[in-house]
Protein backbone atom coordinates (compact mmCIF):
# COMPACT_ATOMS: atom_id res chain seq x y z
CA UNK A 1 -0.03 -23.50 -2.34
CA UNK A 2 -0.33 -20.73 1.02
CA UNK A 3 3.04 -19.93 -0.50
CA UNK A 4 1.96 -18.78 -3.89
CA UNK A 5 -1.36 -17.57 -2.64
CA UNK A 6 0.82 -14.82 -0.01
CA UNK A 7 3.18 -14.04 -2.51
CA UNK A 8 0.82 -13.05 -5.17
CA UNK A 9 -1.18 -11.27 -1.97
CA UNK A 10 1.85 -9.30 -1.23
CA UNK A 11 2.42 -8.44 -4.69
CA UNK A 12 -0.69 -6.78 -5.23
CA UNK A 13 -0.41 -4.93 -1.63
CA UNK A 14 2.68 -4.01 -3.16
CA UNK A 15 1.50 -2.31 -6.05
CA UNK A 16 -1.44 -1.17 -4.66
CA UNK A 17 1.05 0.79 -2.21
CA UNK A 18 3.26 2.17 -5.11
CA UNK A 19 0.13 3.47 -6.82
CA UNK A 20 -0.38 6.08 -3.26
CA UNK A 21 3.57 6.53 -3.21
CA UNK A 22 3.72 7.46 -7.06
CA UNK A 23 0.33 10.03 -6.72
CA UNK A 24 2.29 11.61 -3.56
CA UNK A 25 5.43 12.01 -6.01
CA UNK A 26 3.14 13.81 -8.14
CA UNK A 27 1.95 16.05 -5.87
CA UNK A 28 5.04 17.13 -4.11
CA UNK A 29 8.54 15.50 -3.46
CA UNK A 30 8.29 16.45 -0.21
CA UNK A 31 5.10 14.60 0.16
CA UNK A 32 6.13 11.57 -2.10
CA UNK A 33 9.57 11.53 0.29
CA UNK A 34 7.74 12.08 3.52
CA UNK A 35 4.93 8.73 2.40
CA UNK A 36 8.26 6.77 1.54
CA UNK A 37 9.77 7.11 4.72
CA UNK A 38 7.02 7.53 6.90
CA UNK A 39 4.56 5.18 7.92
CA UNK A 40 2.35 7.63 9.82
CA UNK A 41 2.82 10.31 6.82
CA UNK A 42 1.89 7.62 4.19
CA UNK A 43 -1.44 6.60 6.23
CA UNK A 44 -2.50 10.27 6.75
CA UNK A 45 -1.70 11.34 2.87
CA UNK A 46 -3.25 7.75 1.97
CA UNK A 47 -6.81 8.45 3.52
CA UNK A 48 -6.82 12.21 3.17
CA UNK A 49 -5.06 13.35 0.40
CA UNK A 50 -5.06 10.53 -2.04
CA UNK A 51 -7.73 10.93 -4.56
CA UNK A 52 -8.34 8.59 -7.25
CA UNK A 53 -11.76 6.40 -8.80
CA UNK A 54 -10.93 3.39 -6.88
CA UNK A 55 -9.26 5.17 -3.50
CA UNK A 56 -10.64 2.99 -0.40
CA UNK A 57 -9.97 -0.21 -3.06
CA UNK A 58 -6.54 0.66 -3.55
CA UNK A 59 -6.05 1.97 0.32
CA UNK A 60 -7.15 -1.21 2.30
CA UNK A 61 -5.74 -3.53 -0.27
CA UNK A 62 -2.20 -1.46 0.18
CA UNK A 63 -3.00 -1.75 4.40
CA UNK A 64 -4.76 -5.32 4.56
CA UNK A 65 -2.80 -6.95 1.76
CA UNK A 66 0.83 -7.23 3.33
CA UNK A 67 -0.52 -8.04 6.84
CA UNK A 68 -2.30 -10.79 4.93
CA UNK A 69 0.51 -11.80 3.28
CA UNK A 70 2.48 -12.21 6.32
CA UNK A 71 -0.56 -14.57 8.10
CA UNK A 72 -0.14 -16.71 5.12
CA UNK A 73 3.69 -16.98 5.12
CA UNK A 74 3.54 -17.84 9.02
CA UNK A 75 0.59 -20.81 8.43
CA UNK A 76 2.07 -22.34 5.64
């Protein structure tokens, strides 16, 4: 049950984080490349330059969700 519970977790971190990856696509490639292959870059465009109706939803889901995931994979 922890199983299906952290896998549905990390699914939603995970498309929670492709919503902030797709918007920096959008803006520039340069950004969109820099968020893909930078942690630091994707936290700094994530709180600063990602706007959207649901932003600090979306963010800490993206953040909180994997690490989440994870705890529940290692209890099960």
């Amino acid at each position: 049950m922890l199983t299906l519970l952290a896998a549905l977790v990390g699914i939603v971190s995970f498309v929670c984080w492709l919503v902030i990856v797709i918007d920096a696509f959008k803006d520039s490639i340069l950004k969109g490349l820099l968020c893909l292959l930078c942690g630091l870059y994707y936290l700094w465009y994530a709180f600063f330059d990602f706007e959207h109706d649901n932003k600090w939803l979306i963010v800490l889901v993206s953040i909180f969700g994997g690490g989440l995931a994870s705890w529940l994979y290692t209890i099960r």
